[in-house]
Protein backbone atom coordinates (compact mmCIF):
# COMPACT_ATOMS: atom_id res chain seq x y z
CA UNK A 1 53.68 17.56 49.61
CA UNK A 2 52.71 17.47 46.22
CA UNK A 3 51.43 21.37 46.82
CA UNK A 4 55.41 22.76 47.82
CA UNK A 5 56.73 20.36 44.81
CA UNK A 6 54.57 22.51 42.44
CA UNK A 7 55.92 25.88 44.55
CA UNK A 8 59.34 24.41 43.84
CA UNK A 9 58.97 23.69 40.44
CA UNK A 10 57.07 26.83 39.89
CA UNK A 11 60.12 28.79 41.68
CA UNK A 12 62.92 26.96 39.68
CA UNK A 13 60.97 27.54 36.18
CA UNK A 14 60.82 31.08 37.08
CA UNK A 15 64.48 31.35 37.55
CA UNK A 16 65.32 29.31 34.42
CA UNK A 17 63.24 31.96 32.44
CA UNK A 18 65.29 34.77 34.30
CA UNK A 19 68.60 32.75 33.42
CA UNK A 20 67.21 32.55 29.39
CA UNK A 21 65.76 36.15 29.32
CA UNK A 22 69.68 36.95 31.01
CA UNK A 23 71.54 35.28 28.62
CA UNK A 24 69.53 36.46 25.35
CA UNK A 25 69.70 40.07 26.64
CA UNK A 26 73.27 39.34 27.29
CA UNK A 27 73.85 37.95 23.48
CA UNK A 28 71.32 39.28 22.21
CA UNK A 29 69.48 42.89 21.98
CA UNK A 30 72.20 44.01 24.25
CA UNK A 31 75.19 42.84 22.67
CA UNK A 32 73.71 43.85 19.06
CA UNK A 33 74.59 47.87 19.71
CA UNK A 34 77.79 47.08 21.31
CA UNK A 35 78.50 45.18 17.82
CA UNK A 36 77.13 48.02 15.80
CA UNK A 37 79.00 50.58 17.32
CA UNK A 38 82.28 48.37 16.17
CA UNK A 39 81.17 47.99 13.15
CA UNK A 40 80.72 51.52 12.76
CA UNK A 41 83.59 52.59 13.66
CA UNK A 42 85.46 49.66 11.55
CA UNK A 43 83.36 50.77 8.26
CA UNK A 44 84.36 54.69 9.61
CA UNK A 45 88.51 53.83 9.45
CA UNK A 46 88.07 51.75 6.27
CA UNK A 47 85.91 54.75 4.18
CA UNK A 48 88.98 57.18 5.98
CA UNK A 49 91.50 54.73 4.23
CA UNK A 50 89.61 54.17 0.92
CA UNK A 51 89.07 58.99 0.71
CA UNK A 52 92.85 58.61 1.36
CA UNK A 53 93.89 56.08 -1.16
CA UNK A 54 91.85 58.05 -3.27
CA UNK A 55 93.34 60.96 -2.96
CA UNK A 56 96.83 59.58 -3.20
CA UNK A 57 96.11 57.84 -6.26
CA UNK A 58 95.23 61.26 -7.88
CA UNK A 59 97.97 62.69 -6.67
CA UNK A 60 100.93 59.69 -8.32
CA UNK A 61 98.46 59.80 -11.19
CA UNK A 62 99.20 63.90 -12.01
CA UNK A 63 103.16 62.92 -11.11
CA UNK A 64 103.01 60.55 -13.94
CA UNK A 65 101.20 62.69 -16.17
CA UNK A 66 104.58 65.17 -15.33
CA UNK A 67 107.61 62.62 -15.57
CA UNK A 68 107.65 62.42 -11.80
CA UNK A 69 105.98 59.22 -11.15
CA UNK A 70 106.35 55.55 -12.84
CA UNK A 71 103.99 53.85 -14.86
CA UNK A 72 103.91 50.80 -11.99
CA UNK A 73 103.60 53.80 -9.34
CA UNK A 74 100.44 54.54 -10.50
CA UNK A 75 99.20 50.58 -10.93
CA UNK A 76 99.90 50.42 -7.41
CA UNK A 77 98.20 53.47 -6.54
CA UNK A 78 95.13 52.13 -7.94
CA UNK A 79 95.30 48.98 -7.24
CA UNK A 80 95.76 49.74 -3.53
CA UNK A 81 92.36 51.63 -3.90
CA UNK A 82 90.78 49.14 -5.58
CA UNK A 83 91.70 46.84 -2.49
CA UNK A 84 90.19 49.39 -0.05
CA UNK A 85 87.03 49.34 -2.08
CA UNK A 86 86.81 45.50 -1.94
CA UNK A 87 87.62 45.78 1.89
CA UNK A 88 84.36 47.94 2.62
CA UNK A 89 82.29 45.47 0.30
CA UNK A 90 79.75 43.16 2.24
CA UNK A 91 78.60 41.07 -0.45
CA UNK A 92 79.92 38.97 -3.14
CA UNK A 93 77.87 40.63 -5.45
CA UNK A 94 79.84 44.11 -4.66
CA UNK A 95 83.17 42.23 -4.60
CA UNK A 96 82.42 40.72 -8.35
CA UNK A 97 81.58 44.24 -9.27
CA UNK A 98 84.45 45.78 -7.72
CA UNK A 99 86.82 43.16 -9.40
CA UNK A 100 85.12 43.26 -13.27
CA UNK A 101 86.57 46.93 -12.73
CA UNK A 102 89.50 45.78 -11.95
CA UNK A 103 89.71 43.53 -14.70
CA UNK A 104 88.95 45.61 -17.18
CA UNK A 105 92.06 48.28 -15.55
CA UNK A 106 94.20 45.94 -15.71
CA UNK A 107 93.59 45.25 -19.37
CA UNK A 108 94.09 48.81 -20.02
CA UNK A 109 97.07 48.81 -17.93
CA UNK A 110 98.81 46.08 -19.85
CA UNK A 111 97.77 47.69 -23.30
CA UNK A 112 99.48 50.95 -21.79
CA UNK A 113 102.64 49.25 -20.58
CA UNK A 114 103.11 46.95 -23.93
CA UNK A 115 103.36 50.12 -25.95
CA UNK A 116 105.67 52.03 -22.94
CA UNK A 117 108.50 48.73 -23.77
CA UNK A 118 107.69 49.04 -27.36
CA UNK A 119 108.52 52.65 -27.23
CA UNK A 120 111.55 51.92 -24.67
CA UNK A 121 110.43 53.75 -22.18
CA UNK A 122 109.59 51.20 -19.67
CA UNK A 123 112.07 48.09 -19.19
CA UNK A 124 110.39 44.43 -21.11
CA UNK A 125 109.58 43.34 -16.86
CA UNK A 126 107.07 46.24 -16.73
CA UNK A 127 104.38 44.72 -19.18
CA UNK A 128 105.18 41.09 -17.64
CA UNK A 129 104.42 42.88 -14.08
CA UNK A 130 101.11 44.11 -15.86
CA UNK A 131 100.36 41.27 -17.51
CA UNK A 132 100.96 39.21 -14.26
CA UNK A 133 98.54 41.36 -12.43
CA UNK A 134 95.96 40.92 -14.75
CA UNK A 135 95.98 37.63 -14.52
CA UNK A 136 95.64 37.37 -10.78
CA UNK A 137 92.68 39.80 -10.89
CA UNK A 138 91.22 37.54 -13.61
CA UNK A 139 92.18 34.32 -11.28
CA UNK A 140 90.61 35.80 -8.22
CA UNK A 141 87.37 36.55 -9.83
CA UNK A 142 86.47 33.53 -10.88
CA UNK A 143 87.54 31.84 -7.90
CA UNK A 144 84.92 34.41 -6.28
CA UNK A 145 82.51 33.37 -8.98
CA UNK A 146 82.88 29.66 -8.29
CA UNK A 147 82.74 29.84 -5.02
């Protein structure tokens, strides 16, 4: 008796170790590729977005250099590059980086639009919108920094 208890016990350890190996293959080393190949192909769409954004803010910044394009066209424009940059980051580290930049744009872009209203070229709202922007940019990065 105490011989087929052992067989028994041998036989159900053995198929608890198939059932663990199963599931570890099944969340594990096997899953890890499936996982990679969606990450892949998310970090391939985003880089696709971020050449494009890229390219578009080139484009609105040359229209503005021309009279075709608005000063807040082109905050937008880079800005919405600036976004797609922060959307490929993976670390907060990259994401501070990434928003000292912007920071330090959106200082520039508020100098720029200041002297736009001063020179009545812009209406008074355009350096509020600039200012405003520079502020949340300032606001989000040192939420990230407390966090």
């Amino acid at each position: 008796m105490l011989k087929s208890s052992r067989n028994v016990l041998s036989v159900v350890s053995l198929l608890f170790a198939v059932a663990v190996g199963y599931w570890s293959a099944q969340t594990g080393a096997l899953a890890a590729p499936a996982k990679n190949a969606v990450n892949a192909k998310l970090n391939s769409l985003l880089q696709e977005r971020l050449t494009t954004l890229r390219e578009a803010a080139a484009i609105t910044s040359r229209a503005y250099e021309t009279g075709i394009e608005s000063f807040v066209e082109v905050m937008a424009a880079n800005q919405a590059v600036h976004q797609a940059e922060l959307d490929l980051c993976s670390t907060d580290k990259e994401r501070i980086a990434i928003i000292e930049k912007m920071v330090s744009e959106a200082k520039n872009n508020e100098v720029i639009a200041a002297q736009q209203v001063a020179r009545g070229a812009v209406p008074s709202s355009t350096a509020l919108r600039a200012k405003a922007n520079r502020l949340e940019t300032e606001i989000g990065l040192e939420r990230l920094k407390n966090k």
